[in-house]
PDB file of N, CA and C in Angstrom:
ATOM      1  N   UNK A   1      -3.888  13.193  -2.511  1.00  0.00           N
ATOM      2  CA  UNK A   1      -3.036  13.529  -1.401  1.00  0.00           C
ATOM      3  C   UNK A   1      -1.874  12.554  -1.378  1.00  0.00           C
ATOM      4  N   UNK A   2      -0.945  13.192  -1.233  1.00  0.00           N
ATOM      5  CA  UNK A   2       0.699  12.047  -1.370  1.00  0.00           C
ATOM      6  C   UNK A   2       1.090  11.632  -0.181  1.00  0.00           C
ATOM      7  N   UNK A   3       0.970  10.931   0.913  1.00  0.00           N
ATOM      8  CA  UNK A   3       1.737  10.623   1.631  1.00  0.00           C
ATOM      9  C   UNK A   3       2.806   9.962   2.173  1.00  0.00           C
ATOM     10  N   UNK A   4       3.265  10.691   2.683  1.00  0.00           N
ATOM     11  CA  UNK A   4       5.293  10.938   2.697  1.00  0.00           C
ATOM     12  C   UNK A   4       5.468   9.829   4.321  1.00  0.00           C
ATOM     13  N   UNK A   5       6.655   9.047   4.472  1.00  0.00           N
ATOM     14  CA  UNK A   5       7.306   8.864   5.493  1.00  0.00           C
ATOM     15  C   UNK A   5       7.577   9.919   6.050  1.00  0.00           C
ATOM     16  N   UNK A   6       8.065  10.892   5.699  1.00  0.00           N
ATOM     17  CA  UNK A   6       8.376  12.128   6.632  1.00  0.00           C
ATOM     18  C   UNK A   6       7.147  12.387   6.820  1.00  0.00           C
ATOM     19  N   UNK A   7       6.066  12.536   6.536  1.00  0.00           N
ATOM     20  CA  UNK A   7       4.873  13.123   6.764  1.00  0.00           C
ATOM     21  C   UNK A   7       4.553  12.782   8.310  1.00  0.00           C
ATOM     22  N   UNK A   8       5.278  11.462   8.577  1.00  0.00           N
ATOM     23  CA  UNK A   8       4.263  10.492   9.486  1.00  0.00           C
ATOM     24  C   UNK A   8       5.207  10.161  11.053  1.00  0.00           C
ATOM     25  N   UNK A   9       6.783  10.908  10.470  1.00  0.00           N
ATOM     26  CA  UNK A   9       7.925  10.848  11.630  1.00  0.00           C
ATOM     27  C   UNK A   9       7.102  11.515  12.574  1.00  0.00           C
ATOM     28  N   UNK A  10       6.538  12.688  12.563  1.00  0.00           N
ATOM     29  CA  UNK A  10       6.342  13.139  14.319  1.00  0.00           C
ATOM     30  C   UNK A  10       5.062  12.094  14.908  1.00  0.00           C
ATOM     31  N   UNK A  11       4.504  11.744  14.393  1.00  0.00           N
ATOM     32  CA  UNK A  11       3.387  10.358  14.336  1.00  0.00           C
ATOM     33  C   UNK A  11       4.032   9.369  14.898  1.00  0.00           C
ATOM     34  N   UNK A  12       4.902   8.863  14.719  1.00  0.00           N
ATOM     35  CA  UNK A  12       5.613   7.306  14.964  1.00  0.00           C
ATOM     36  C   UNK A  12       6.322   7.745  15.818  1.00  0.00           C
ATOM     37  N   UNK A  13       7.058   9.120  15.944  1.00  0.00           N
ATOM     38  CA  UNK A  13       7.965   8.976  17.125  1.00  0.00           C
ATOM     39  C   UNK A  13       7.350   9.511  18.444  1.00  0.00           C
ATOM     40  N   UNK A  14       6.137   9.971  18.200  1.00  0.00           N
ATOM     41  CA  UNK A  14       5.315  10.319  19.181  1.00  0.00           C
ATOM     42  C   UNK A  14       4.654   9.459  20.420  1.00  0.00           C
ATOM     43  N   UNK A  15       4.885   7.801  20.190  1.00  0.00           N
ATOM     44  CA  UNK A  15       4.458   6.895  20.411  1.00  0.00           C
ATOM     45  C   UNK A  15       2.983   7.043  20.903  1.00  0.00           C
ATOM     46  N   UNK A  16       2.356   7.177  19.945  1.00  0.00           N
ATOM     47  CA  UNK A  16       0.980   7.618  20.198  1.00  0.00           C
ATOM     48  C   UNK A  16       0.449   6.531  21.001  1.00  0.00           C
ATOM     49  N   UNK A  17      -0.204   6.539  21.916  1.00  0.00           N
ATOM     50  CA  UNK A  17      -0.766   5.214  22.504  1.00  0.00           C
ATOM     51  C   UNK A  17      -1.567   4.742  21.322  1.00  0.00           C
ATOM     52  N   UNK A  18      -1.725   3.332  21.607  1.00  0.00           N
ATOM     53  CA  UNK A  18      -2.609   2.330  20.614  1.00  0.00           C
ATOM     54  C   UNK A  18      -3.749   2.700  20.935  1.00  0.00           C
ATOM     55  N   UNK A  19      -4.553   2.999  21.836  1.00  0.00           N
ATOM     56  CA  UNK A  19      -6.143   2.935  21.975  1.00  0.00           C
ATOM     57  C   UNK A  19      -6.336   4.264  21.214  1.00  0.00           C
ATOM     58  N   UNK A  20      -5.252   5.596  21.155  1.00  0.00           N
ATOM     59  CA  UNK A  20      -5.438   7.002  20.496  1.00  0.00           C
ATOM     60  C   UNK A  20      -5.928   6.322  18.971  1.00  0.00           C
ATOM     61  N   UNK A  21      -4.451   5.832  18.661  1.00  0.00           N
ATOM     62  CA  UNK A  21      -4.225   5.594  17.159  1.00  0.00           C
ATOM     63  C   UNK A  21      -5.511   4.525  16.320  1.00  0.00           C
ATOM     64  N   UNK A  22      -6.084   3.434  17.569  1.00  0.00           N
ATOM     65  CA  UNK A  22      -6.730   2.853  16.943  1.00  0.00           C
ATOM     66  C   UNK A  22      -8.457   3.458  16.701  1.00  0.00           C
ATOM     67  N   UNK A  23      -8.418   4.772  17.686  1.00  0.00           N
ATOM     68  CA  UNK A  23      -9.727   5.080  17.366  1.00  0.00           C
ATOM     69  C   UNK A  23      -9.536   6.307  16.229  1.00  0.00           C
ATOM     70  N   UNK A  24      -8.970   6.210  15.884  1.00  0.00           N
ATOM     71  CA  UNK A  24      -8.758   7.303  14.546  1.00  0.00           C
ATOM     72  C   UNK A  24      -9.372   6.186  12.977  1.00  0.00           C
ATOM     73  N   UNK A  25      -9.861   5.147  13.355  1.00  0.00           N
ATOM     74  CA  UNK A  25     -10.773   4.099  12.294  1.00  0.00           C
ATOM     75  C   UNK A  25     -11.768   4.932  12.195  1.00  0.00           C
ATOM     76  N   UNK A  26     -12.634   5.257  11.032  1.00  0.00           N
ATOM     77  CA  UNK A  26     -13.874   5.214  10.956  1.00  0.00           C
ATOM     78  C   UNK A  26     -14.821   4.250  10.540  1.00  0.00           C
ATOM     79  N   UNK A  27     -14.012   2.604  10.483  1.00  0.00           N
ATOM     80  CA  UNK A  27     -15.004   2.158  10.570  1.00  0.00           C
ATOM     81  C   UNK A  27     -15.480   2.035   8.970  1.00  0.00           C
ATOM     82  N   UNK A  28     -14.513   2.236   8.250  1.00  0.00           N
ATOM     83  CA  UNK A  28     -15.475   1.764   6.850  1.00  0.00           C
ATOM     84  C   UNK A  28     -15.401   0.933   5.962  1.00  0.00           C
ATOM     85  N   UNK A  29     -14.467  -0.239   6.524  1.00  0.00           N
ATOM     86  CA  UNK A  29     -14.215  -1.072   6.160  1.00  0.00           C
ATOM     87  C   UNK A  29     -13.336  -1.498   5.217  1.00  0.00           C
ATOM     88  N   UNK A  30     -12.641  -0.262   4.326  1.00  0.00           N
ATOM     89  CA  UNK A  30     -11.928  -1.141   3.022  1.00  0.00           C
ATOM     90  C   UNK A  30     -11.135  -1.558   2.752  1.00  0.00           C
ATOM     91  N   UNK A  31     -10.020  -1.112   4.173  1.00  0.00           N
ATOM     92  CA  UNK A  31      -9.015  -1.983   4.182  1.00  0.00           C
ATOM     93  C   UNK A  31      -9.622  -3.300   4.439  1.00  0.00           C
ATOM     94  N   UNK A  32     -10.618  -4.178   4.728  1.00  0.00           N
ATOM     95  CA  UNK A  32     -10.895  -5.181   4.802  1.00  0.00           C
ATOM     96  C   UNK A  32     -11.627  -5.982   3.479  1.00  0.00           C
ATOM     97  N   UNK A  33     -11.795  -5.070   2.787  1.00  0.00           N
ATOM     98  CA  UNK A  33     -11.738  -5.987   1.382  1.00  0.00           C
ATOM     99  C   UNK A  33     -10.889  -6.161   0.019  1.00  0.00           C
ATOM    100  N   UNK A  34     -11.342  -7.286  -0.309  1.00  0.00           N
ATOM    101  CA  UNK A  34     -10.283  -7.314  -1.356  1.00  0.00           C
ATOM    102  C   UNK A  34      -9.979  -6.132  -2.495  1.00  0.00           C
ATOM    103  N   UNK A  35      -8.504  -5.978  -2.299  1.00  0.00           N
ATOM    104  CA  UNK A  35      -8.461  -4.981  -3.874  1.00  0.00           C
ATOM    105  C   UNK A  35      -7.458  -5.505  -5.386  1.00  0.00           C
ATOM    106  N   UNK A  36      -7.588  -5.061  -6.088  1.00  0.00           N
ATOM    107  CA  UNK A  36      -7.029  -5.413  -7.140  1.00  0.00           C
ATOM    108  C   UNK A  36      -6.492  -4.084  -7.523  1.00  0.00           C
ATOM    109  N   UNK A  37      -5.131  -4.524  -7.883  1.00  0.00           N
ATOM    110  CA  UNK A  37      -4.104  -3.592  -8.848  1.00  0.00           C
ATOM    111  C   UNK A  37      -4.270  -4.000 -10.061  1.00  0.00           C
ATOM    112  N   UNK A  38      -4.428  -2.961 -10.831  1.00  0.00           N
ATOM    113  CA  UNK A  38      -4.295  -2.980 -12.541  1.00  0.00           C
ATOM    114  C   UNK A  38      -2.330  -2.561 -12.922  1.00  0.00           C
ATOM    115  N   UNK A  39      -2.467  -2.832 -14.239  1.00  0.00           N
ATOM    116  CA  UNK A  39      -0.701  -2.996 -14.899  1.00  0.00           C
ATOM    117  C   UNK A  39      -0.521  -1.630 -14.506  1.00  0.00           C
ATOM    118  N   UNK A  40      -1.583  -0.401 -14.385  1.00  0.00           N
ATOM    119  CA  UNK A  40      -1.216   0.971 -14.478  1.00  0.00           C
ATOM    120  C   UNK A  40      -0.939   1.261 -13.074  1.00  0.00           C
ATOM    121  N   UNK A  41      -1.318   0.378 -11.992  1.00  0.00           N
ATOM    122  CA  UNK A  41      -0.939   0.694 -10.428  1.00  0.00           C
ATOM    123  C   UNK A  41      -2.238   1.154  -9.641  1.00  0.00           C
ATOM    124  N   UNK A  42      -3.316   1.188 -10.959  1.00  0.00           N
ATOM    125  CA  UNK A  42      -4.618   1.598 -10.155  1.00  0.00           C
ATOM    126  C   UNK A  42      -5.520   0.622  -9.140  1.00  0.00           C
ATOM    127  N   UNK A  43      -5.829   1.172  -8.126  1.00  0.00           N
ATOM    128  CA  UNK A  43      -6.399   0.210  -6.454  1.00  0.00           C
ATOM    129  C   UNK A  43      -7.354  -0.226  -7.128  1.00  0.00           C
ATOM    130  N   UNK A  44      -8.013  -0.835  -7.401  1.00  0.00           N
ATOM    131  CA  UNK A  44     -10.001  -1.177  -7.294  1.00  0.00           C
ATOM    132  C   UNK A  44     -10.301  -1.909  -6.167  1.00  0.00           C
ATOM    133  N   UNK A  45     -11.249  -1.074  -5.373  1.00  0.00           N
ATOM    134  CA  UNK A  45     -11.467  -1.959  -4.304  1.00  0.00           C
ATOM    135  C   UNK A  45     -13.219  -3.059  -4.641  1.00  0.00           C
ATOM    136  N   UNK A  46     -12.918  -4.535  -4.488  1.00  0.00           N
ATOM    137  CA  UNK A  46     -14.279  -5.118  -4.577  1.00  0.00           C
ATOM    138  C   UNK A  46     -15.137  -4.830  -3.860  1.00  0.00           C
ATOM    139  N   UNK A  47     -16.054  -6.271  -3.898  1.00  0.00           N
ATOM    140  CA  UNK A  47     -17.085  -6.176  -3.191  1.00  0.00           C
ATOM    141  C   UNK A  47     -17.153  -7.188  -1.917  1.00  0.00           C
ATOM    142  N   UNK A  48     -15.639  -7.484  -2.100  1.00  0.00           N
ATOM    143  CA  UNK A  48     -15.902  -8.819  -1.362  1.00  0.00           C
ATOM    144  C   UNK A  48     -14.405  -8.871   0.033  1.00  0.00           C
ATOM    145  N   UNK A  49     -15.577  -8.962   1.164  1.00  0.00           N
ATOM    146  CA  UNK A  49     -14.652  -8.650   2.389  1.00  0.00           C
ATOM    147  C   UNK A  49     -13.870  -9.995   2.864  1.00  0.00           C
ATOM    148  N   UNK A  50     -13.056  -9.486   3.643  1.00  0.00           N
ATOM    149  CA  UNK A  50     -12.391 -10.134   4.472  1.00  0.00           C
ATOM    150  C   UNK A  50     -13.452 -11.521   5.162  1.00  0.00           C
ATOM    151  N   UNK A  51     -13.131 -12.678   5.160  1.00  0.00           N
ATOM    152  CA  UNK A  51     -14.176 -13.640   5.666  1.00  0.00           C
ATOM    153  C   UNK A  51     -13.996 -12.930   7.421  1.00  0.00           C
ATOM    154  N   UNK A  52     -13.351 -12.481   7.605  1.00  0.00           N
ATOM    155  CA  UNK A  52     -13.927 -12.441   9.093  1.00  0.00           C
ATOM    156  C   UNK A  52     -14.159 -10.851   9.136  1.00  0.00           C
ATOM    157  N   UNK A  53     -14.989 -10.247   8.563  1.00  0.00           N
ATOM    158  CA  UNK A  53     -15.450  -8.482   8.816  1.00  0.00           C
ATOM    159  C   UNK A  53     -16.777  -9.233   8.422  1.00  0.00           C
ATOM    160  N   UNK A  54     -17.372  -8.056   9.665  1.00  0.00           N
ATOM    161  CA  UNK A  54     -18.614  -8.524   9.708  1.00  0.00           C
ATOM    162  C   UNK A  54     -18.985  -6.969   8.651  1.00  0.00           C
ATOM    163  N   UNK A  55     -20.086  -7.242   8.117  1.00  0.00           N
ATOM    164  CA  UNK A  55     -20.426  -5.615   7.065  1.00  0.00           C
ATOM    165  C   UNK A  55     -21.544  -5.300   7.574  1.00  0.00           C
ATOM    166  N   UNK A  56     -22.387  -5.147   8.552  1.00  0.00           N
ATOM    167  CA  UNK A  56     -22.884  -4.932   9.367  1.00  0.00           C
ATOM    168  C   UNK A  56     -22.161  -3.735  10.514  1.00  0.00           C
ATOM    169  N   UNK A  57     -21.641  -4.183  11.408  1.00  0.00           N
ATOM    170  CA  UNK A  57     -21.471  -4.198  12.478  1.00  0.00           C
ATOM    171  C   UNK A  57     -20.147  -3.431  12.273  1.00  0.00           C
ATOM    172  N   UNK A  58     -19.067  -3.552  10.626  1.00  0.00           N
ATOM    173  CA  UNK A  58     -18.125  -2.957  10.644  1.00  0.00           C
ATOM    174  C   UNK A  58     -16.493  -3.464  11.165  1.00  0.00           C
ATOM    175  N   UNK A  59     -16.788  -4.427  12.062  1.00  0.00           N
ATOM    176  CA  UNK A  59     -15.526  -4.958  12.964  1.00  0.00           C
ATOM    177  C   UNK A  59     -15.161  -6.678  12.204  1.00  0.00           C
ATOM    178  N   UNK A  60     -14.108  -6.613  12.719  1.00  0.00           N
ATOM    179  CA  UNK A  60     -12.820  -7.796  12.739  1.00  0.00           C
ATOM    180  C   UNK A  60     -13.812  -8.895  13.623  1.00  0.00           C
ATOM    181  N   UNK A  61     -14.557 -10.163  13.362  1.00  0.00           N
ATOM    182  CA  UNK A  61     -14.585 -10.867  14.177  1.00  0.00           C
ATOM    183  C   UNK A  61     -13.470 -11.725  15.250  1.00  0.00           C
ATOM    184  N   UNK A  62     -12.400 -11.491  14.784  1.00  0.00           N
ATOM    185  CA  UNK A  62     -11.358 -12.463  15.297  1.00  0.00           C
ATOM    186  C   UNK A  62      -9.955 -10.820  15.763  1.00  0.00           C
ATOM    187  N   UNK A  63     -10.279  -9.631  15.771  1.00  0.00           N
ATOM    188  CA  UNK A  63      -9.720  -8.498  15.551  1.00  0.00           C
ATOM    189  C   UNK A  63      -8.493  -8.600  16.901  1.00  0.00           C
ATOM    190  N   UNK A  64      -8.507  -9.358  17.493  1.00  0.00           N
ATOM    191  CA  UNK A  64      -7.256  -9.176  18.872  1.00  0.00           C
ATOM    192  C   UNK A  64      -6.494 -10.609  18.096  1.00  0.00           C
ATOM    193  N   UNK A  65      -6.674 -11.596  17.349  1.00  0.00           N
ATOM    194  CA  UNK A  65      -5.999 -12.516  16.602  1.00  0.00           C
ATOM    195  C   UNK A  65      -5.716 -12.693  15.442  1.00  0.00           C
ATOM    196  N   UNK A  66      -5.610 -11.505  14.811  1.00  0.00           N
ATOM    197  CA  UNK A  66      -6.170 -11.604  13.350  1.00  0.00           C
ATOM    198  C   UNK A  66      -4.724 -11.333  12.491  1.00  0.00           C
ATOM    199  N   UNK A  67      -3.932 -11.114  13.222  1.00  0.00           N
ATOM    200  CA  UNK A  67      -2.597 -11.105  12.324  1.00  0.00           C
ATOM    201  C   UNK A  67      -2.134 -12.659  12.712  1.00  0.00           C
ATOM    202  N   UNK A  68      -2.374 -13.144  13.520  1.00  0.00           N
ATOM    203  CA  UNK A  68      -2.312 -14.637  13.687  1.00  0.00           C
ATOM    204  C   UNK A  68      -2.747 -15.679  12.982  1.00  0.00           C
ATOM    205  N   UNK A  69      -4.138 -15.140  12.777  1.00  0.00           N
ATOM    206  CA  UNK A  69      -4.911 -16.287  12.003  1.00  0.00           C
ATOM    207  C   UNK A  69      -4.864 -15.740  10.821  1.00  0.00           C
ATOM    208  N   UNK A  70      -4.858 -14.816  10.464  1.00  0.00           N
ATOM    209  CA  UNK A  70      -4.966 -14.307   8.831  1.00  0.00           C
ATOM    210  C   UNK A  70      -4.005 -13.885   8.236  1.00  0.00           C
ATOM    211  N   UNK A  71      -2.773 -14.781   7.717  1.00  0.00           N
ATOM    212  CA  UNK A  71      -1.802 -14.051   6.882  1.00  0.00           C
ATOM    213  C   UNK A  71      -1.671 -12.693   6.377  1.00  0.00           C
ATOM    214  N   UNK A  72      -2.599 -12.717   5.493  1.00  0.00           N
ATOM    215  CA  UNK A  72      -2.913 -11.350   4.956  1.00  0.00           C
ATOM    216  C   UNK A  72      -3.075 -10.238   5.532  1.00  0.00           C
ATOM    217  N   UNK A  73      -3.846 -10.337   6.718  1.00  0.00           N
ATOM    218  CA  UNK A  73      -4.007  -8.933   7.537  1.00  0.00           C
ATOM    219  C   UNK A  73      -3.089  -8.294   7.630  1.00  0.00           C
ATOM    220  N   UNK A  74      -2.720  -6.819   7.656  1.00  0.00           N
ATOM    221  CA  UNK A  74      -1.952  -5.890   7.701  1.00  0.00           C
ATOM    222  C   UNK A  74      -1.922  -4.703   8.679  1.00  0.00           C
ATOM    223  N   UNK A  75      -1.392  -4.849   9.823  1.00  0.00           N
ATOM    224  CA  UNK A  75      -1.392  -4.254  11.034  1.00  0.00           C
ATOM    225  C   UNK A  75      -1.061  -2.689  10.578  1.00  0.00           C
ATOM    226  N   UNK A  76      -2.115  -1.893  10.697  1.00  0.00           N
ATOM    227  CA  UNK A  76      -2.203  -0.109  10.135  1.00  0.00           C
ATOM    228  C   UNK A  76      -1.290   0.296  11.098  1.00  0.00           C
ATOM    229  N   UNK A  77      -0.497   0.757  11.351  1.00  0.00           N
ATOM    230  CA  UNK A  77       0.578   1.150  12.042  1.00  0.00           C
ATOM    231  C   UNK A  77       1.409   3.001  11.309  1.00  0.00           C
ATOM    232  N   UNK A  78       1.476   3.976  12.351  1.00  0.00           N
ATOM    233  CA  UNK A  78       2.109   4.989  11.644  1.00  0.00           C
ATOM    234  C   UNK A  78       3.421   4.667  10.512  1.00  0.00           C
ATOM    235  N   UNK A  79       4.062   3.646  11.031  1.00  0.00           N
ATOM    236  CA  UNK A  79       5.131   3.341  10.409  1.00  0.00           C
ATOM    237  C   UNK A  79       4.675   2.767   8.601  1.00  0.00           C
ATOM    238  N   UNK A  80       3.649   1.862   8.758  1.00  0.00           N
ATOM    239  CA  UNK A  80       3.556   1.518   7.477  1.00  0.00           C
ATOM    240  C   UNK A  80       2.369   2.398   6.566  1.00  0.00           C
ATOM    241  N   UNK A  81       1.663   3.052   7.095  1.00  0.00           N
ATOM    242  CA  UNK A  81       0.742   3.834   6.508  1.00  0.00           C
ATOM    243  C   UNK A  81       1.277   4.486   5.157  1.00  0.00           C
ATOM    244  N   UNK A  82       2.591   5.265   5.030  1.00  0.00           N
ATOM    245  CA  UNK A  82       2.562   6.006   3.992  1.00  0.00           C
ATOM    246  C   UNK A  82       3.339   4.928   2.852  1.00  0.00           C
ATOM    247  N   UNK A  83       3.660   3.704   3.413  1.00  0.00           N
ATOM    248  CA  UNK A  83       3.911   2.662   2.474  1.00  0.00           C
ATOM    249  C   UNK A  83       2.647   1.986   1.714  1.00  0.00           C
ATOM    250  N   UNK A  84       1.456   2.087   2.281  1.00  0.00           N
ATOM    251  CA  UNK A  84       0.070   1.742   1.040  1.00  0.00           C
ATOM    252  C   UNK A  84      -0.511   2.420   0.756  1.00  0.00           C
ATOM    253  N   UNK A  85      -0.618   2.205  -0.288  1.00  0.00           N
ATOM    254  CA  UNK A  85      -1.021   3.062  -1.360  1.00  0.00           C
ATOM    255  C   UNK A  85      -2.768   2.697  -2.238  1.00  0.00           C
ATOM    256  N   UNK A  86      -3.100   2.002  -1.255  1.00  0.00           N
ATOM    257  CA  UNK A  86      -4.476   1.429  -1.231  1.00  0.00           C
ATOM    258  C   UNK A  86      -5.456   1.952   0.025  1.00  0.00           C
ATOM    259  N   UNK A  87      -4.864   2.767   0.418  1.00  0.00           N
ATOM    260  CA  UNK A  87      -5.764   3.419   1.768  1.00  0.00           C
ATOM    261  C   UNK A  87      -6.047   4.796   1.133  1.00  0.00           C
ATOM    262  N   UNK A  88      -7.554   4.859   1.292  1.00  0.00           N
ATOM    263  CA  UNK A  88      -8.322   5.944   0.332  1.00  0.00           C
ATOM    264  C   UNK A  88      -8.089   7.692   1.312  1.00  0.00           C
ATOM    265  N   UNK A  89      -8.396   8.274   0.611  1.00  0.00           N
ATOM    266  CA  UNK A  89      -8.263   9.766   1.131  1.00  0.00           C
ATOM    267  C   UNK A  89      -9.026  10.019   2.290  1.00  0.00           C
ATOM    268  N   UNK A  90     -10.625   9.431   2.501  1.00  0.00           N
ATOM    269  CA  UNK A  90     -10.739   9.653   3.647  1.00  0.00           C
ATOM    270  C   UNK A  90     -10.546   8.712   4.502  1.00  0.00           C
ATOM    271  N   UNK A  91     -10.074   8.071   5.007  1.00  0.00           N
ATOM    272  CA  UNK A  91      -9.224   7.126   5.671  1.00  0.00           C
ATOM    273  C   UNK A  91      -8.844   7.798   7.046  1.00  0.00           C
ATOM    274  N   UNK A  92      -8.908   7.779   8.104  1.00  0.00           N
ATOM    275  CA  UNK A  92      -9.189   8.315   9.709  1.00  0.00           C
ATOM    276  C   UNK A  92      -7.475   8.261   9.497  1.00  0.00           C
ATOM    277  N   UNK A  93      -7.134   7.124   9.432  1.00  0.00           N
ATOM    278  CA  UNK A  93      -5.751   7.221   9.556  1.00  0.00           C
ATOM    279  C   UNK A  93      -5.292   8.245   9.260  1.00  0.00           C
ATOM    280  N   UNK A  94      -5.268   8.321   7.564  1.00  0.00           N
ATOM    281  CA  UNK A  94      -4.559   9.678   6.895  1.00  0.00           C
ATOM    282  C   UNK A  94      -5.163  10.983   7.079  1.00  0.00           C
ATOM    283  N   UNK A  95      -6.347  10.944   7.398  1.00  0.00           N
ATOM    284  CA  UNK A  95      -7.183  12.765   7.475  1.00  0.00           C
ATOM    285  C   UNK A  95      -6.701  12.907   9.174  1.00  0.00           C
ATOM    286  N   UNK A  96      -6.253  11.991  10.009  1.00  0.00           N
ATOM    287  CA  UNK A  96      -5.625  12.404  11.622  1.00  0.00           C
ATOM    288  C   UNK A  96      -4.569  13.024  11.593  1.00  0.00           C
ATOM    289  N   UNK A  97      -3.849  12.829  10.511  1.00  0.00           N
ATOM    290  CA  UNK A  97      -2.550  13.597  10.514  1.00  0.00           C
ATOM    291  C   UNK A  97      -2.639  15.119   9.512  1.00  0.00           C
ATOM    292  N   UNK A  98      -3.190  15.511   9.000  1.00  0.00           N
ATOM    293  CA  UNK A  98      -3.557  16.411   8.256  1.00  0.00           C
ATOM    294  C   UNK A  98      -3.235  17.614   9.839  1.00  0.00           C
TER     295      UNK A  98
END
C-alpha cells in the first residue's frame, strides 16, 4: 500500500482531535523497536524495543514525556505518517484512513 501526502490532507486538515487520532494505535508495538534499513531501502524490524516500552503491557512508560526524554521518539502525527516508510500495513494509523 503507497501512502501519499495527499492521501492524508483531509486527515490533517480535519483537525482530528488527539484522543480520536491517538486511539487509532493498536497497540503493537513496532514503531517502538528498533529497525534497520538495508542499501536496498528494505525496513527490518528487530527484536529489541525501545528501553522505555514495556512488551507486556504494550505502552510508553514515560509516554506524556517521551519526545522530551527520548530524542529518537517520533511523534505519529497525520502530517508525518505518509513520510515513514517503516510503519507496516496493518498499522491503525494507516488502515484508519483507508
Amino acid at each position: 500500500m503507497k501512502i501519499t501526502e495527499k492521501s492524508f490532507t483531509n486527515l490533517a486538515t480535519a483537525n482530528v482531535e488527539e484522543s480520536e487520532w491517538e486511539g487509532r494505535c493498536k497497540r503493537c508495538g513496532l514503531c517502538c523497536f528498533d529497525k534497520i534499513e538495508d542499501e536496498r531501502g528494505n525496513i527490518f524490524y528487530t527484536q529489541t524495543p525501545c528501553k522505555h516500552f514495556d512488551v507486556i503491557s504494550r505502552e510508553c512508560s514515560i509516554y506524556d514525556k517521551r519526545l522530551e526524554i527520548e530524542p529518537t521518539c517520533i511523534k505519529l502525527t497525520p502530517e508525518v505518517i505518509p513520510k515513514l516508510r517503516w510503519l507496516h500495513a496493518e498499522c491503525g494509523y494507516l488502515k484508519s484512513n483507508e
